[in-house]
Protein backbone atom coordinates (compact mmCIF):
# COMPACT_ATOMS: atom_id res chain seq x y z
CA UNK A 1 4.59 3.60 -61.46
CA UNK A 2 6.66 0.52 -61.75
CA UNK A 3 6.09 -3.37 -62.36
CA UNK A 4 7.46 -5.85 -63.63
CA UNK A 5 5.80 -9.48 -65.41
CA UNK A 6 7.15 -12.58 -65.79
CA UNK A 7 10.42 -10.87 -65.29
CA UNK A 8 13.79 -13.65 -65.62
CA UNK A 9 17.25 -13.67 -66.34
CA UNK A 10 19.52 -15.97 -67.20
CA UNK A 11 23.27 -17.06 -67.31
CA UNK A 12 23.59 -20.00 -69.14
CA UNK A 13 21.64 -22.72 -67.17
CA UNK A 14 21.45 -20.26 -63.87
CA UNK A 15 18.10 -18.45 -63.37
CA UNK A 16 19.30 -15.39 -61.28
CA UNK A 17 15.70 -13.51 -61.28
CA UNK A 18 12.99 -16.21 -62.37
CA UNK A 19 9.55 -15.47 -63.41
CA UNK A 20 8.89 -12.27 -60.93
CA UNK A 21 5.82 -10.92 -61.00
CA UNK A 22 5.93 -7.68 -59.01
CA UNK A 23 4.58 -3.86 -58.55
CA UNK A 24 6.32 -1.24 -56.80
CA UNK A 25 4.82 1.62 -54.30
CA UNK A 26 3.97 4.77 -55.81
CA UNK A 27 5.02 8.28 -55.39
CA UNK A 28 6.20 9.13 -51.71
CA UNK A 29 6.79 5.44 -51.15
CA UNK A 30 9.96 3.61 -49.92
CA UNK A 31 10.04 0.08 -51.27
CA UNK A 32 12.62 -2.58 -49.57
CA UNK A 33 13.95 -5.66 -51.41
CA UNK A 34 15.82 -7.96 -49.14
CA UNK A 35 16.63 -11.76 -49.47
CA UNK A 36 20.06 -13.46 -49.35
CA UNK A 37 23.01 -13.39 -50.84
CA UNK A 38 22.34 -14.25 -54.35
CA UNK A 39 18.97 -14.00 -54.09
CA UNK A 40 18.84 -12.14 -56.98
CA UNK A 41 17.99 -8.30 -55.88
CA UNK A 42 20.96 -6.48 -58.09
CA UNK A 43 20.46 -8.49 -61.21
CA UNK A 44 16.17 -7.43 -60.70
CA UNK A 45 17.44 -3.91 -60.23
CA UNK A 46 19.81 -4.30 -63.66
CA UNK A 47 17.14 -5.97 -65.34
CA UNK A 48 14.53 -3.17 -64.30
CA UNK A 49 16.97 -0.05 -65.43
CA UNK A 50 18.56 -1.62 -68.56
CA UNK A 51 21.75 -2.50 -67.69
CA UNK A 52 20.91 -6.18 -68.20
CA UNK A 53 18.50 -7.66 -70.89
CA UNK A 54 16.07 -9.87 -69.56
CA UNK A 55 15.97 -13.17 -70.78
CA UNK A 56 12.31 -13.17 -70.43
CA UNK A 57 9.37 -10.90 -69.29
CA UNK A 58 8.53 -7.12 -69.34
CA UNK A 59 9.15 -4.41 -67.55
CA UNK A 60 6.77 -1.72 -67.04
CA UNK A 61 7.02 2.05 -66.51
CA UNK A 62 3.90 4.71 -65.98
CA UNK A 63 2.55 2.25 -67.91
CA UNK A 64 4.66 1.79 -70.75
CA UNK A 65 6.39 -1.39 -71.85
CA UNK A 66 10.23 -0.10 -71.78
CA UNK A 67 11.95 -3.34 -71.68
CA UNK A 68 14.15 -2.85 -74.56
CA UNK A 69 14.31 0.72 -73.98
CA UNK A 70 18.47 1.92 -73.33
CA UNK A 71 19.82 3.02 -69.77
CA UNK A 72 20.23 6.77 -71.36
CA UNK A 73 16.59 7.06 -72.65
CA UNK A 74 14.96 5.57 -68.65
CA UNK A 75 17.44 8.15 -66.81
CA UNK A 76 16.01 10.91 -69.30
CA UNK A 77 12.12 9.67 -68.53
CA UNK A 78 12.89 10.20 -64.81
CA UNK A 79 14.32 6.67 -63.88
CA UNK A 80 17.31 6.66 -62.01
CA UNK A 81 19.96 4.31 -60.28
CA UNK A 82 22.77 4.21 -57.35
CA UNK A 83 25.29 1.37 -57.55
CA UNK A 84 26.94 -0.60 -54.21
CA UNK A 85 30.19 1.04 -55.01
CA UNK A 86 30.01 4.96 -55.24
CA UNK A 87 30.10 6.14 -58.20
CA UNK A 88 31.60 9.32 -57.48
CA UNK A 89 34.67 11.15 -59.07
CA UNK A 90 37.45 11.08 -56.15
CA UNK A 91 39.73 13.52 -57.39
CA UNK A 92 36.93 16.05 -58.10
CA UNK A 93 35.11 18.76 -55.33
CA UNK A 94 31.64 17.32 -54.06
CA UNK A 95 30.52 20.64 -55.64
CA UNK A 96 32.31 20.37 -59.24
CA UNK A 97 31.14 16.60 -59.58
CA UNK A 98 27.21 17.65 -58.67
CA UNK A 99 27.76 21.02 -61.29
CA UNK A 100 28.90 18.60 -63.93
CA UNK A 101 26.09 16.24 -63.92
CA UNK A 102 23.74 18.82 -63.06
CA UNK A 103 24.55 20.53 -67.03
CA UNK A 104 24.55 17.46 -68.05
CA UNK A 105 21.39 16.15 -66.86
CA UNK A 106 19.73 20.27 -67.67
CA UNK A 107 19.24 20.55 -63.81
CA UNK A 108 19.26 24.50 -62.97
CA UNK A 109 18.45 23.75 -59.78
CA UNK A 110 21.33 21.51 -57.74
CA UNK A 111 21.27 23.54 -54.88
CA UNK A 112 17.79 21.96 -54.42
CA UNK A 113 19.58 18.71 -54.20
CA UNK A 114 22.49 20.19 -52.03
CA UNK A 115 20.26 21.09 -49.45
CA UNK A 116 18.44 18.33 -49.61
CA UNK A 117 21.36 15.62 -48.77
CA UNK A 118 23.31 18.48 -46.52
CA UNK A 119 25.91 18.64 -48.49
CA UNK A 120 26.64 22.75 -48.63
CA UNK A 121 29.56 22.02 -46.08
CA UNK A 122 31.61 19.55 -48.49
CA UNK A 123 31.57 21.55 -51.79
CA UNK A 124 34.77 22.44 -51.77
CA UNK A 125 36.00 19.25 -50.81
CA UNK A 126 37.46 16.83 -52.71
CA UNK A 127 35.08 13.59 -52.61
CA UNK A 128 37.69 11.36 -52.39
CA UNK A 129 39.06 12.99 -48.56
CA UNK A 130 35.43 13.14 -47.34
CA UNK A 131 34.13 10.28 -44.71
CA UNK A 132 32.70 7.52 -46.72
CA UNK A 133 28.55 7.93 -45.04
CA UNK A 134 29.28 11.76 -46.71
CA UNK A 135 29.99 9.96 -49.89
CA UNK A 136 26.89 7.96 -49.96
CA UNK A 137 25.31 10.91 -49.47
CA UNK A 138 26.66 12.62 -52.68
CA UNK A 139 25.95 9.81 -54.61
CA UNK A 140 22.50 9.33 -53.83
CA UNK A 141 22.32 13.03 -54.45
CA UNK A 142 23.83 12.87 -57.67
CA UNK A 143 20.96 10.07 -58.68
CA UNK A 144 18.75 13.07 -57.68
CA UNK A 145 19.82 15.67 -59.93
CA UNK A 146 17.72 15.94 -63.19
CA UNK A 147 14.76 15.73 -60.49
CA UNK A 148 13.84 11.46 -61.30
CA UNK A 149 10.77 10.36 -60.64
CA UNK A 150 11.71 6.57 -59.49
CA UNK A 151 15.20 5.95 -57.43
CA UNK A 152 16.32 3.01 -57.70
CA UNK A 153 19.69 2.27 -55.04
CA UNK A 154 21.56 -0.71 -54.93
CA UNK A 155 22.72 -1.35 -51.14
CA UNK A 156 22.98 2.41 -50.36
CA UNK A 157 24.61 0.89 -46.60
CA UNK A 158 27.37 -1.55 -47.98
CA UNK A 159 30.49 0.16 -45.95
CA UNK A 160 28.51 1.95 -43.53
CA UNK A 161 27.69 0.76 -39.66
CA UNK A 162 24.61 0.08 -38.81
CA UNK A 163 23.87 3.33 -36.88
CA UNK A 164 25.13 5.50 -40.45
CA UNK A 165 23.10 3.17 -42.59
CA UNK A 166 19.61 3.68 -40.26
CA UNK A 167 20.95 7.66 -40.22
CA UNK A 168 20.69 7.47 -44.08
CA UNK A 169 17.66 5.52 -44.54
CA UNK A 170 15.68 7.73 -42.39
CA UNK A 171 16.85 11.07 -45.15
CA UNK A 172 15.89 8.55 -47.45
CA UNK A 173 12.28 8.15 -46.01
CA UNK A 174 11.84 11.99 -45.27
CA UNK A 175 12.86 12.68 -49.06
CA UNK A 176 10.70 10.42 -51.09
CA UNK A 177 7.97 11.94 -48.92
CA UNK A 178 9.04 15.50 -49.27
CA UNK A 179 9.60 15.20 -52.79
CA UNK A 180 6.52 12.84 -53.62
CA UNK A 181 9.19 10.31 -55.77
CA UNK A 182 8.74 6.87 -55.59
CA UNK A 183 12.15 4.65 -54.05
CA UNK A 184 13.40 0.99 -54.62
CA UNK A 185 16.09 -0.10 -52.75
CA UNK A 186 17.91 -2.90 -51.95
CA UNK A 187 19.21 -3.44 -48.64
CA UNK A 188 20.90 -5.71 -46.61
CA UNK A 189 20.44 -4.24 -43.21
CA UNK A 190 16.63 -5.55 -42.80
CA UNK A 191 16.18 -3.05 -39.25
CA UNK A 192 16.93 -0.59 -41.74
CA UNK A 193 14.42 -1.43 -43.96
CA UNK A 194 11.89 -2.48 -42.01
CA UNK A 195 12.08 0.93 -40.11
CA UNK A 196 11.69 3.27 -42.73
CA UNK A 197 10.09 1.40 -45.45
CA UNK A 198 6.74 1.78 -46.49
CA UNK A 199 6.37 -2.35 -48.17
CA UNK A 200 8.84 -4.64 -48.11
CA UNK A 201 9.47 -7.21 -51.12
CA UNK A 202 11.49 -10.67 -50.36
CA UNK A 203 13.55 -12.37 -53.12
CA UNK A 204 14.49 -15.86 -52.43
CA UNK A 205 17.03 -18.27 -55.15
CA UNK A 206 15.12 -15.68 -57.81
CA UNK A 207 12.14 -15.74 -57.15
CA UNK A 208 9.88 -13.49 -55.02
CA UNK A 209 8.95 -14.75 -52.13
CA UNK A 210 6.67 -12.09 -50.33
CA UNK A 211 5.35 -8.61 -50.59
CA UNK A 212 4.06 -6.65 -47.70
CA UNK A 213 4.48 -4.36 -44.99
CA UNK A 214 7.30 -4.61 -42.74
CA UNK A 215 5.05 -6.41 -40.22
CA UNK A 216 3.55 -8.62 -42.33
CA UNK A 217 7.03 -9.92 -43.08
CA UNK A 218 8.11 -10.09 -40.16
CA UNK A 219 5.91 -12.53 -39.30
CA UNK A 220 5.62 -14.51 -42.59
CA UNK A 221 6.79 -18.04 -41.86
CA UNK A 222 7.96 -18.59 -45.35
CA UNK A 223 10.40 -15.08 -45.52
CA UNK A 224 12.01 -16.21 -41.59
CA UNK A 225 12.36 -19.63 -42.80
CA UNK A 226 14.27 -18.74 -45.77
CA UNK A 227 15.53 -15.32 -44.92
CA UNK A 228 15.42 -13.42 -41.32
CA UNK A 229 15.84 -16.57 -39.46
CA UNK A 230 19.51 -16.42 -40.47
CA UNK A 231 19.50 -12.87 -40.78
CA UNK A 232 18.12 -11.72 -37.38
């Protein structure tokens, strides 16, 4: 569904993704990217939904080069994205903020994604008074609406503990399978990830390290030398 070749971006004389050459599960799939700070696994997300121009490389989408395609047209085709920070409207209901993308988007169907992320108990709420693993929760769900074909989250656990982020990532698991989409997401809680992900991809200064199943990189010398040594 996704892949991306000779993928690198630059800032000035700094190489923050350089040269990766990867391919991402398939429907019903949830695909980890860990490595590092700065390894480089927001900018590769940017890069692969159009909120950054690569410097070099293509990416690739059901088999279509959409590199210099904009951030409006991928979330149209199905593509689409959760940030570190919620990106939810505080002052607004949980159920006014998922009714006003959901016209937007042409979704006649949000209570699918309502049920879906067990949210009919906060609609009347105002997202900004709910507990913040709630809020996560609406914001994936609002990545939902418009029914995507490829999520794409940035750090869906920054702010939550680690109990709240293994909570989320198994709804994460149970959805992509349920709803036979395919998942990237970048995480820095590796238990996490190497729980309820189907392959695991490892970004190191850039570049990609290793691809694989959580097992596999587990015990890949290279990925605990650079990565889970320190982050075990």
């Amino acid at each position: 569904m996704l892949s991306v070749e000779r993928l690198s971006v630059s800032y000035g004389r700094v190489r923050a993704v350089d040269a990766v050459d990867l391919s991402f599960a398939g429907a019903g799939a949830l695909h980890g990217i860990i490595g590092p700070n700065g390894a480089g696994k927001s900018t590769l997300l940017d890069a692969i939904t159009g909120r950054l121009r690569p410097t070099h490389g293509l990416v690739r989408y059901l088999g279509e080069n959409i590199t210099r395609r904009s951030v409006a047209w991928r979330r149209r085709r199905g593509m689409a994205r959760s940030f570190q920070r919620t990106s939810i409207f505080p002052d607004l209901t949980v159920g006014e903020q998922i009714e006003l993308v959901a016209r937007h988007l042409g979704d006649r169907k949000p209570g699918d994604v309502i049920a879906t992320m067990d949210l009919k108990d906060y609609l009347r709420e105002p997202a900004g008074a709910i507990a913040y693993g709630v809020q996560r929760r609406v914001d994936v769900g609002l990545a939902l609406l418009g029914g995507p074909q490829l999520l794409l989250l940035d750090e869906p656990g920054a702010g939550l503990s680690a109990d709240e982020t293994m909570r989320l990532f198994i709804h994460l698991r149970d959805l992509v399978a349920e709803r036979k989409i395919a998942a990237v997401v970048v995480e820095h809680d590796v238990e996490a990830v190497f729980a309820c992900c189907n392959v695991v991809s490892v970004l190191d200064l850039g570049r990609h390290l290793a691809t694989g199943s959580p097992a596999e990189i587990r015990a890949d010398a290279r990925v605990v030398t650079a990565y889970l040594g320190s982050a075990a």
